[in-house]
Protein backbone atom coordinates (compact mmCIF):
# COMPACT_ATOMS: atom_id res chain seq x y z
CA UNK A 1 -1.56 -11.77 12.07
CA UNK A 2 1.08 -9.66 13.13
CA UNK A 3 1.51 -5.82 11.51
CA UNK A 4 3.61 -3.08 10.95
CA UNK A 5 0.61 -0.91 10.89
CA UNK A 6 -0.37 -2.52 14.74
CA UNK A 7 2.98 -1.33 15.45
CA UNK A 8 1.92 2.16 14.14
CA UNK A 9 -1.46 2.22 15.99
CA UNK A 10 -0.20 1.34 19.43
CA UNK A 11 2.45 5.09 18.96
CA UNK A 12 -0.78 6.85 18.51
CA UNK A 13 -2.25 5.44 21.54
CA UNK A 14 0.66 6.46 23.83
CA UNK A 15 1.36 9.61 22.52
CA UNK A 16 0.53 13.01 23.79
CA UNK A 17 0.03 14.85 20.92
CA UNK A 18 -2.48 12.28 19.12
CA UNK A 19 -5.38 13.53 17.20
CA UNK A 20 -8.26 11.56 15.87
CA UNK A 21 -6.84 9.20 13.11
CA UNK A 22 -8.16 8.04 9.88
CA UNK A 23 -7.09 5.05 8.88
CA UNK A 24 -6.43 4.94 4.83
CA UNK A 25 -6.56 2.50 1.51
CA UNK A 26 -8.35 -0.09 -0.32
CA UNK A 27 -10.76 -2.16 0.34
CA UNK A 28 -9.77 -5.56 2.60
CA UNK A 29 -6.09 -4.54 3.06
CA UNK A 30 -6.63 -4.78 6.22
CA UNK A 31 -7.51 -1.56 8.46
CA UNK A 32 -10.69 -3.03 10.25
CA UNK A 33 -8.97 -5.86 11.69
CA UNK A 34 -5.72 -3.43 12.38
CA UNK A 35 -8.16 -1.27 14.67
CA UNK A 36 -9.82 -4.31 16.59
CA UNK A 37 -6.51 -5.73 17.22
CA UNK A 38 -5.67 -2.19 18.93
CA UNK A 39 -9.68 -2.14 20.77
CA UNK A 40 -8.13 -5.37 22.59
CA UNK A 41 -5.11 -2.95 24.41
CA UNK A 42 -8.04 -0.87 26.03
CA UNK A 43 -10.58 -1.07 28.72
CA UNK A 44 -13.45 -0.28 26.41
CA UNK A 45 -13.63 -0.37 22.50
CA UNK A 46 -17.16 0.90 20.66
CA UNK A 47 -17.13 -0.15 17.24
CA UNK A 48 -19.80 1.81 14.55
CA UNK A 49 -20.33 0.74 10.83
CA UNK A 50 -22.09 3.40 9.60
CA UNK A 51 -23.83 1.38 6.60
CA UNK A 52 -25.02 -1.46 8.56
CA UNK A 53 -26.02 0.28 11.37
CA UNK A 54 -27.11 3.65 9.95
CA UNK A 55 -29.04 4.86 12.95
CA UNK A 56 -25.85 6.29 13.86
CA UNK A 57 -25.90 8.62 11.41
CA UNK A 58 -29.01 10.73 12.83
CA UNK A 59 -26.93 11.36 16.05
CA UNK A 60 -24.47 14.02 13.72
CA UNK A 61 -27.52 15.27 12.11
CA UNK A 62 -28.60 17.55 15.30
CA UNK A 63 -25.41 19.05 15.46
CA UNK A 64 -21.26 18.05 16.02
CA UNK A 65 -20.89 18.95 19.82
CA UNK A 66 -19.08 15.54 21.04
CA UNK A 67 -20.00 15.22 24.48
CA UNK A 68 -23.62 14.86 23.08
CA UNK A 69 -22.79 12.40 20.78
CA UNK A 70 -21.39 10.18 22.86
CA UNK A 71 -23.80 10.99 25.26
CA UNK A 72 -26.38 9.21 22.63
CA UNK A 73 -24.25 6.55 21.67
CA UNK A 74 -23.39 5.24 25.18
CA UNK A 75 -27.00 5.20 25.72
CA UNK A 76 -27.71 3.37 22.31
CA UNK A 77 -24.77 0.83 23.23
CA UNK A 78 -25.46 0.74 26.81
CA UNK A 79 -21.32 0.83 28.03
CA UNK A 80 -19.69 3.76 29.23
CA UNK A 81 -17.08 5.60 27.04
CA UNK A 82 -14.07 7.10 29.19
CA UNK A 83 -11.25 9.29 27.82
CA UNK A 84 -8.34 7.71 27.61
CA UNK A 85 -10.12 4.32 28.58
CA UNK A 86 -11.66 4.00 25.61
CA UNK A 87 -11.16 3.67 21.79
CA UNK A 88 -14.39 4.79 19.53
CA UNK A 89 -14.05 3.75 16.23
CA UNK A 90 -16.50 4.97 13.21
CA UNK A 91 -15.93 2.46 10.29
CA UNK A 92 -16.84 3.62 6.64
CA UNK A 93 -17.67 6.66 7.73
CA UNK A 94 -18.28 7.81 4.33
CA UNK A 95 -21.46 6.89 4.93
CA UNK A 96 -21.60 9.55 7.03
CA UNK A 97 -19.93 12.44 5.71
CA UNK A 98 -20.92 15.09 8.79
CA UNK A 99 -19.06 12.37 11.08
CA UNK A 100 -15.91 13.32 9.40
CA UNK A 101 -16.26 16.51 9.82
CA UNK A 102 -17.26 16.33 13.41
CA UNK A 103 -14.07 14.83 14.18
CA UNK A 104 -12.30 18.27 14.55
CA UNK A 105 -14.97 18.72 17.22
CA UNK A 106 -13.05 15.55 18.70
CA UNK A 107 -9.93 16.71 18.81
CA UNK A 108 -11.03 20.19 19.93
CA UNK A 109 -13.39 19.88 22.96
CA UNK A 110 -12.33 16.44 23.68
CA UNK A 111 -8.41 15.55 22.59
CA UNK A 112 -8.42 12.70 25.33
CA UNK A 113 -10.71 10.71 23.62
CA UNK A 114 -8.67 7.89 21.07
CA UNK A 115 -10.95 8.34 18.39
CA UNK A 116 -10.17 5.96 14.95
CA UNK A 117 -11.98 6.43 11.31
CA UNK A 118 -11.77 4.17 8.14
CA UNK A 119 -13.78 3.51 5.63
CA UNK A 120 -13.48 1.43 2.52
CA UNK A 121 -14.72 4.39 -0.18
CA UNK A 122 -13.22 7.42 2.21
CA UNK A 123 -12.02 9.17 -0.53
CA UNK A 124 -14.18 9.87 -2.13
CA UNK A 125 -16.44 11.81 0.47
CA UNK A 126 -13.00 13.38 1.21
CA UNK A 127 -13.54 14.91 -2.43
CA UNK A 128 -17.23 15.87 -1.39
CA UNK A 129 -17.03 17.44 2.28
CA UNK A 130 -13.14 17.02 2.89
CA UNK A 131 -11.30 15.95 5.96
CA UNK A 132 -10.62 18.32 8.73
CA UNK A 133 -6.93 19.88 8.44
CA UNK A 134 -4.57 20.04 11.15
CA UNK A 135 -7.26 18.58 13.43
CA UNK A 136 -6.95 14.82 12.10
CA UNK A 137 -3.79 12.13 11.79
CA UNK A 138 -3.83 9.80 8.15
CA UNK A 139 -2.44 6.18 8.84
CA UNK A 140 -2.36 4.42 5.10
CA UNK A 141 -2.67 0.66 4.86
CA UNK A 142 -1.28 -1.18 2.36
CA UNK A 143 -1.13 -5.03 1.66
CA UNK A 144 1.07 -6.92 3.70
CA UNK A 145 4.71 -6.79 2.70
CA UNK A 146 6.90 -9.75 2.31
CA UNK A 147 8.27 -9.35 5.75
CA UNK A 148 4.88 -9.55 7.17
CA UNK A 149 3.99 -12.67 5.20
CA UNK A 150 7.24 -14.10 6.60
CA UNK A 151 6.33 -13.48 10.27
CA UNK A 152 2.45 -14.56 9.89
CA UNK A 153 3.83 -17.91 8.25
CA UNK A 154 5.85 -18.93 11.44
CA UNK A 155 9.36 -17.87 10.18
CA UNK A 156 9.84 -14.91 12.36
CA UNK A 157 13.40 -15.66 12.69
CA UNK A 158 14.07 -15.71 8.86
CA UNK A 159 12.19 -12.17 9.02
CA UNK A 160 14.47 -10.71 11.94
CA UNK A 161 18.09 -11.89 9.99
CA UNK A 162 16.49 -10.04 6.59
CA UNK A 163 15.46 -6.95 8.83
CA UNK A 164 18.62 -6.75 10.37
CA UNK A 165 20.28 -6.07 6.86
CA UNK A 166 23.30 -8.91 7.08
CA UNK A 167 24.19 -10.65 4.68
CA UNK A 168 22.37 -13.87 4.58
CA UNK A 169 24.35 -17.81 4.42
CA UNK A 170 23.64 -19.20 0.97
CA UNK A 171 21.21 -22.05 2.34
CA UNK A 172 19.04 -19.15 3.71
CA UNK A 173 19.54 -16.85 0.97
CA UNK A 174 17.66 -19.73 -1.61
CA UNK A 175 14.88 -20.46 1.33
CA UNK A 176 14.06 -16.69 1.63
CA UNK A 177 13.93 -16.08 -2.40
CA UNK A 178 11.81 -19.86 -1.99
CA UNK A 179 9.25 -17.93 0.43
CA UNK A 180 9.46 -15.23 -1.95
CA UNK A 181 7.95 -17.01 -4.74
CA UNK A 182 5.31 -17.92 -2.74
CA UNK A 183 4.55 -14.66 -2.11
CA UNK A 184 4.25 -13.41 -5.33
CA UNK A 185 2.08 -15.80 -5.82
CA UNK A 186 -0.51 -15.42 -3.71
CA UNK A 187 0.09 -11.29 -2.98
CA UNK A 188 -0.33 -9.68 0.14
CA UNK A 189 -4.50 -9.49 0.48
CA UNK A 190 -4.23 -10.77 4.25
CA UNK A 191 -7.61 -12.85 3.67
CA UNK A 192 -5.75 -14.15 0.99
CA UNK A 193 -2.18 -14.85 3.60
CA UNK A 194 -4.63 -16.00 6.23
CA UNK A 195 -6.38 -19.32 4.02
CA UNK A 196 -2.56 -20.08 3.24
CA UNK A 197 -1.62 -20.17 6.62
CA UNK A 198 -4.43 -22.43 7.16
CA UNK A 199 -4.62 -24.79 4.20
CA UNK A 200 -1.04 -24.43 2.19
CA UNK A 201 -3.68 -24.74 -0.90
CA UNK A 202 -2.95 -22.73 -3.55
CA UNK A 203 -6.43 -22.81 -5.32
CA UNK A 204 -8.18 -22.35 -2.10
CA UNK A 205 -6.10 -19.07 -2.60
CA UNK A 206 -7.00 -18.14 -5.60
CA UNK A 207 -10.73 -18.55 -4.97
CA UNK A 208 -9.94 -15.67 -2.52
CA UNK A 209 -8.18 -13.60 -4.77
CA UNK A 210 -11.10 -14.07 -7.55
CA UNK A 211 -13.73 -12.82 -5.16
CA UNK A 212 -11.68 -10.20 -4.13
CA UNK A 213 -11.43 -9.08 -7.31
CA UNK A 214 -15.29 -9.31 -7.76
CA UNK A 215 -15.68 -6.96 -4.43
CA UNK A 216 -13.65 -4.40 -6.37
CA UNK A 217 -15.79 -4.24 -9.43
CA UNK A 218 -18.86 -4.52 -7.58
CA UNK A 219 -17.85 -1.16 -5.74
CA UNK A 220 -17.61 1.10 -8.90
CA UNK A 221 -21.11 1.25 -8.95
CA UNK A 222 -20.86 3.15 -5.45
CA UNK A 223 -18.84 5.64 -6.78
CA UNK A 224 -19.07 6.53 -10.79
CA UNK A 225 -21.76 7.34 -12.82
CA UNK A 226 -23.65 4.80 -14.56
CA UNK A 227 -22.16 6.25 -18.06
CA UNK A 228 -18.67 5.48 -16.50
CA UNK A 229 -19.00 1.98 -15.70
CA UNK A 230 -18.09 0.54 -18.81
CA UNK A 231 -14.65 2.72 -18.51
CA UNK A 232 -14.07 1.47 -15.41
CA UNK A 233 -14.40 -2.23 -16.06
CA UNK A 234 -12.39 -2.13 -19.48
CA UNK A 235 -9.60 -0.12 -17.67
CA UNK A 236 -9.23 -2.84 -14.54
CA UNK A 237 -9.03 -5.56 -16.89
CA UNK A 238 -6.48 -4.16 -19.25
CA UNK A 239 -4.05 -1.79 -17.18
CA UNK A 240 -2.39 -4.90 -16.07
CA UNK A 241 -0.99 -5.90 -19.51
CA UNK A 242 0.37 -2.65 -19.63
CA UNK A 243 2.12 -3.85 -16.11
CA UNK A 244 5.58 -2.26 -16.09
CA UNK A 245 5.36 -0.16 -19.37
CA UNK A 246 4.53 3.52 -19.86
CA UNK A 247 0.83 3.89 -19.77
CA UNK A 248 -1.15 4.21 -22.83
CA UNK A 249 -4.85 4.64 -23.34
CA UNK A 250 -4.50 3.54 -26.87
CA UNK A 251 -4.03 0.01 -25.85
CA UNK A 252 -7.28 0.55 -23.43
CA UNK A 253 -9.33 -0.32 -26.58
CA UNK A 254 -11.22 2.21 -29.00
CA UNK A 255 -12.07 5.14 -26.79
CA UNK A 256 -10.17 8.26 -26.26
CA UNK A 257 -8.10 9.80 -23.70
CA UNK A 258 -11.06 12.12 -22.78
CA UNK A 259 -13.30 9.40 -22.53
CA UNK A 260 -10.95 7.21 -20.19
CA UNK A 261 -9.04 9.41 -18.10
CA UNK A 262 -11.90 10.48 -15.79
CA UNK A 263 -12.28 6.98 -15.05
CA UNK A 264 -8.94 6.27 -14.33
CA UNK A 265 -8.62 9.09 -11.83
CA UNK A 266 -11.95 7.32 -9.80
CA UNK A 267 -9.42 4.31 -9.49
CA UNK A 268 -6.60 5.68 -8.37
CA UNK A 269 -8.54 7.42 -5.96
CA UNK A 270 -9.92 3.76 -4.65
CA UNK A 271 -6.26 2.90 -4.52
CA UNK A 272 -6.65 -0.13 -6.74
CA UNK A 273 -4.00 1.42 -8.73
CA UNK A 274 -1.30 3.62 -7.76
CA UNK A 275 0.94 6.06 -10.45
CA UNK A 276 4.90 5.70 -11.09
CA UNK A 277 5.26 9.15 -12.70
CA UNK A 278 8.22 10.26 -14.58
CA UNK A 279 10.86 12.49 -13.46
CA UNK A 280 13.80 13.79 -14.73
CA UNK A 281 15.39 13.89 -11.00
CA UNK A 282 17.98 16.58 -11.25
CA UNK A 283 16.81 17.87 -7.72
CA UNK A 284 15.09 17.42 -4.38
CA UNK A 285 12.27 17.11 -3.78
CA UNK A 286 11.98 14.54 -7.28
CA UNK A 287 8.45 15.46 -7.80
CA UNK A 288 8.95 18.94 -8.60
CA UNK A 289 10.65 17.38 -11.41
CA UNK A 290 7.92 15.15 -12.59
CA UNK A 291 6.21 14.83 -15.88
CA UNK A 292 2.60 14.16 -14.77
CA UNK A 293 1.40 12.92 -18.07
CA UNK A 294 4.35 10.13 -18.28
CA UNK A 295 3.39 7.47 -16.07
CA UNK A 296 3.20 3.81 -15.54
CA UNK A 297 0.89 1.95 -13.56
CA UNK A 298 0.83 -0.81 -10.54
CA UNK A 299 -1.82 -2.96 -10.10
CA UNK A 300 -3.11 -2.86 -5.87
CA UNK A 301 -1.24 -6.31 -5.77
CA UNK A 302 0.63 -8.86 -7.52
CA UNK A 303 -1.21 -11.78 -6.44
CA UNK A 304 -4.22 -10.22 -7.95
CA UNK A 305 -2.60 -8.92 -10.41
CA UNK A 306 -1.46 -12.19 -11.75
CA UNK A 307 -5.20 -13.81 -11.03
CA UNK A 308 -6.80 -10.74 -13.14
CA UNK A 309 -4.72 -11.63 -15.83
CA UNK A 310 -4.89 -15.07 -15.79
CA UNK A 311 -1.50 -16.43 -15.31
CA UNK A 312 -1.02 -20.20 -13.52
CA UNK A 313 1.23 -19.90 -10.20
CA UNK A 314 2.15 -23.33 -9.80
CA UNK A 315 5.70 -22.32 -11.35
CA UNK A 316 6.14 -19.91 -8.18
CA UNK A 317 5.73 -22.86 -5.85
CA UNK A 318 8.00 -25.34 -7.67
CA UNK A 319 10.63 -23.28 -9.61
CA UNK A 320 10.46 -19.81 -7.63
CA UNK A 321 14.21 -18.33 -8.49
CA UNK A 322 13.13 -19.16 -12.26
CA UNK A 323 10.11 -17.43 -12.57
CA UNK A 324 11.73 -14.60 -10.75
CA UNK A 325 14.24 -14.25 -13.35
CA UNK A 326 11.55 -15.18 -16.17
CA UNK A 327 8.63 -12.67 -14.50
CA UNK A 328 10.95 -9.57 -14.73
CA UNK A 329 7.79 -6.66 -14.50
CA UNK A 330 5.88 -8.36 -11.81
CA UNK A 331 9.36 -8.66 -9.67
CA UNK A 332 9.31 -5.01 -10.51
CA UNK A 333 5.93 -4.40 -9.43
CA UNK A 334 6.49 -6.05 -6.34
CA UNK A 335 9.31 -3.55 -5.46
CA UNK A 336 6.99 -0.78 -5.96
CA UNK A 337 4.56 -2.44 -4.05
CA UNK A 338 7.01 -2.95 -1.40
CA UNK A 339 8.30 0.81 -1.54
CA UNK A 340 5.13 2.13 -1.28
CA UNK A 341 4.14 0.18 1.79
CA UNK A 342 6.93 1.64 3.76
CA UNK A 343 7.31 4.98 2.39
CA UNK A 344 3.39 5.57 2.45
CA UNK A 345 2.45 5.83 5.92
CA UNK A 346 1.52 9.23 7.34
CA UNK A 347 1.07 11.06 3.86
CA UNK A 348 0.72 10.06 0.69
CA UNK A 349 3.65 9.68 -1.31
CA UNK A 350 4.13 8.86 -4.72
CA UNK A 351 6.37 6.45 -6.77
CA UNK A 352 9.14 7.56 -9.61
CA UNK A 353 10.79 6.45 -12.22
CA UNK A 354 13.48 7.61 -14.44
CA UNK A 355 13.87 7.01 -18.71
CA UNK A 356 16.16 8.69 -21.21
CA UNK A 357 14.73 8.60 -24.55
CA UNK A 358 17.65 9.91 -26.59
CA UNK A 359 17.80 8.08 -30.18
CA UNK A 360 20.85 5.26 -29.60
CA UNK A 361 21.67 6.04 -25.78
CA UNK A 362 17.86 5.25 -24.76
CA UNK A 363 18.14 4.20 -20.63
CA UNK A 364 15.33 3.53 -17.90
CA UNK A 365 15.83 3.29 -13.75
CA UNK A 366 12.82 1.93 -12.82
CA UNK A 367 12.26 3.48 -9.63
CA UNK A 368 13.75 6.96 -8.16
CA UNK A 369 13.50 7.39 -4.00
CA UNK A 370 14.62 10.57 -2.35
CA UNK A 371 16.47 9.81 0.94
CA UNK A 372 17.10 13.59 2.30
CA UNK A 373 18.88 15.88 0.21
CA UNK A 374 20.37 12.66 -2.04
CA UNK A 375 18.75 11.03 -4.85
CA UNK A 376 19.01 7.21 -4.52
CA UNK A 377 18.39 5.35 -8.61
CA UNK A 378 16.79 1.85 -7.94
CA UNK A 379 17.09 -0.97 -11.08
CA UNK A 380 15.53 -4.03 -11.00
CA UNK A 381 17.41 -6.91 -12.16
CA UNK A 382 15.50 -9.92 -12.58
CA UNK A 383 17.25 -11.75 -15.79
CA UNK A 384 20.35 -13.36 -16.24
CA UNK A 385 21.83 -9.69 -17.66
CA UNK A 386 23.40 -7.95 -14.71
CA UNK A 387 24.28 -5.00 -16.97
CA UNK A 388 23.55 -1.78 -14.94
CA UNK A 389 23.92 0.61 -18.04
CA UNK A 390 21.37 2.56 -17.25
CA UNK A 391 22.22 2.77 -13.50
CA UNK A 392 25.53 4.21 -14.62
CA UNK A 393 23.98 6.80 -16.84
CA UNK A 394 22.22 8.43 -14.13
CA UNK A 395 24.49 8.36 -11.91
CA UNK A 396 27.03 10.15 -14.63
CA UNK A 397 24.12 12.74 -14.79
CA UNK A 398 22.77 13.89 -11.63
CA UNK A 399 25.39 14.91 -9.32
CA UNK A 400 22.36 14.78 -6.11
CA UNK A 401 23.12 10.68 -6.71
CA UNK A 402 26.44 9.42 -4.94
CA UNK A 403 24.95 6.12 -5.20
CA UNK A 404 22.57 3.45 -6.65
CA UNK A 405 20.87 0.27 -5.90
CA UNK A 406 20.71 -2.64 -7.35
CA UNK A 407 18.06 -5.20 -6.34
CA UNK A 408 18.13 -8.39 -7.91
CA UNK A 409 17.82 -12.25 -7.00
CA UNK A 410 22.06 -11.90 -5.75
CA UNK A 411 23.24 -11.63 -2.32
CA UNK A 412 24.12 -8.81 -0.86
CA UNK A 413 27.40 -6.57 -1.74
CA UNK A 414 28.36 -3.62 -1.86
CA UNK A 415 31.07 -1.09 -4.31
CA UNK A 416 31.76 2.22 -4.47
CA UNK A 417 29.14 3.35 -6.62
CA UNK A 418 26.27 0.61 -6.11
CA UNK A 419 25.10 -1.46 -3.37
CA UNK A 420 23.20 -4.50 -4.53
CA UNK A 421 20.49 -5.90 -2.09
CA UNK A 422 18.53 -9.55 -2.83
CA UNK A 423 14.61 -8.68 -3.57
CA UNK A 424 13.43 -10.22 -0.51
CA UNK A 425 15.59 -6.84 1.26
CA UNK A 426 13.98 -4.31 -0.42
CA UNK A 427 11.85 -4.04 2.81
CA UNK A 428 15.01 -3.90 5.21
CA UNK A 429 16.55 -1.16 2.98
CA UNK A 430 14.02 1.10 3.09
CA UNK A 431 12.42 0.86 6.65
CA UNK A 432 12.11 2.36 9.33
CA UNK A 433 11.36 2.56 12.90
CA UNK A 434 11.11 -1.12 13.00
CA UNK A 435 13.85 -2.32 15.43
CA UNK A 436 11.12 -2.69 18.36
CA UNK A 437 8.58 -4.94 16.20
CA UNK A 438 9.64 -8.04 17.42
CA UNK A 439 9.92 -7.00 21.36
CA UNK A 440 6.19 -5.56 21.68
């Protein structure tokens, strides 16, 4: 299936000032596959998986110095590794935490070699041994967007009128927000794309998206302590009711803040769940203006987010423009999932929101982006109420915000103060270097 992120991978190849890059996110969004796709653009591609082939990991034990190393692997894989012919890539190499390290020695003695690291649980040794600065590249992965979902399902030309930013005719408007629905229903877990591509079954999906969900809690015995466990499970299961809403462990169940928070940290630092932090956005950059401890919190994906909670889909595949109205806060996750998928790519960037809590004049803008020196106000509109009240009231306050966007199940317009984009746009609006996807 096609990617952004392949897109992404083939600029590192061809430029001159590449460094060893570690690919980053969750577990089976995709990065693996991303990399062999990229092995099939060179004359040689060496692929290591340091926990099922763990022999590997005595070669870093000696010592870092590279041209032994590959020295030792060439001769354990019997095939030649040439600069700039070939692309060597270490997969969870948190199983072999000197192997990050060593990639400095990479990009110092050898800076020809392409040289490509991932790992499902990287994070976490990044917290133990951390990652080389200045001598390594970060490439996050995220689930596939709605554009990418679009393309991988055969309606590439659909994808290229939405990316192009036009306004689209009202027959095509109602068959994009109709592909939309599907997508929230299934999410953007490409094993998860891939059966529907195959099968157009729904359930076959959501077998997927159970045992995907399965993976996940089978990995937080890799990284918390035994004592934590229970923490973890409780908070994967319930953070999603709190979907759209200002986090609060109270609704967790009966243990404290103390006893949860730890736990929560472990996974957000999995990615399964990413913050949307308060701010009061009176200046760039907008976090310097965050409240840390005022946060809400997004689920990976909404296609698992629905399946962890339990919810039927078959409304998304008969009715989609209702349930987008009727599902306002997973529309709104879906924006942030969207946001962070094309704002997150070379550094890790986090998600805003805005909410005035005066008594009688109470107003929320659900997400906050920072494009330069101006602060753009995003609302989500997925009812019948177009009312942009609380749009207005930021924009009457912050004087950094000429502007604010609307994104809703409408066509495109555009007035003087707000532009107003259809949800399957959010993509378009906020992309970039994208024009040459389609040509490659």
């Amino acid at each position: 299936m096609k990617r952004f992120v392949n897109q992404r991978l083939m600029e590192w190849k061809k430029s001159g000032h590449r460094k060893p890059l570690i690919l980053r996110g969750a577990r089976q969004v995709g990065k693996t596959h991303a990399v062999r796709t990229l092995g099939k653009s060179f004359e040689g591609f060496i692929e290591i998986n340091f926990e099922y082939e763990q022999e590997y990991t005595k070669i870093f034990e000696k010592n870092l110095d590279p041209e032994r190393i590959l020295r030792e692997i060439s001769l354990l894989r019997k095939a030649t590794i040439k600069p700039g012919k070939t692309l060597l890539f270490f997969d969870e190499i948190q199983a072999c935490p000197k192997a990050i390290i060593g990639l400095r020695y990479f990009y110092e003695k050898m800076p020809d070699l392409h040289v490509i690291a991932a790992g499902s649980l990287l994070e976490f040794a990044h917290e133990l041994v951390g990652i080389p600065v200045g001598r390594v590249q970060s490439l996050y992965v995220h689930p596939m967007t709605y554009l990418e979902f679009l393309i991988a399902d055969g309606h590439t030309s659909l994808a290229q009128e939405i990316l192009q930013g036009n306004p689209l005719a009202d027959v095509i408007h109602h068959q994009a927000l109709r592909y939309l629905g599907e997508y929230l229903a299934l999410g953007g877990m490409p094993e998860v794309i891939q059966r529907w591509i195959e099968e157009k079954d729904p359930l076959k999906c959501t077998e997927i998206q159970s045992t995907l969900l399965e993976t996940y809690q089978q990995d937080f015995q890799k990284y918390a302590k035994k004592s934590q466990l229970k923490y973890l499970s409780l908070l994967f299961e319930t953070i999603p009711r709190q979907l759209g809403e200002k986090f609060k462990y109270s609704k967790v169940g009966e243990y404290r803040k103390r006893e949860l928070e730890p736990s929560l940290d472990l996974l957000l630092t999995a990615s399964i769940f990413h913050k949307v932090i308060h701010t009061s956005a009176q200046g760039v950059p907008i976090g310097a203006e965050a409240s840390p401890e005022k946060f809400k919190l997004l689920f990976i994906d909404v296609g698992l987010t629905q399946a962890l909670l339990g919810l039927d889909l078959a409304a998304w595949f008969i009715e989609p423009e209702v349930e987008l109205i009727n599902k306002g806060k997973l529309v709104e996750a879906f924006v942030g999932q969207e946001l962070l998928a094309y704002f997150e790519t070379y550094t890790k960037t986090g998600l805003y929101y805005w909410q005035r809590d005066t008594r009688g004049s109470s107003a929320e803008v659900d997400y906050v982006i920072q494009k330069g020196n101006h602060i753009l106000p995003l609302e989500v509109k997925s009812g019948k109420t177009m009312k942009l009240k609380s749009l207005h009231a930021f924009l009457k306050t912050h004087a950094s915000s000429i502007k604010g966007l609307k994104v809703s199940i409408d066509p495109c317009y555009q007035s003087k103060q707000i532009d107003s984009i259809p949800l399957y746009a959010i993509g378009a609006y906020v992309a970039k270097d994208l024009g040459d996807f389609f040509n490659d």
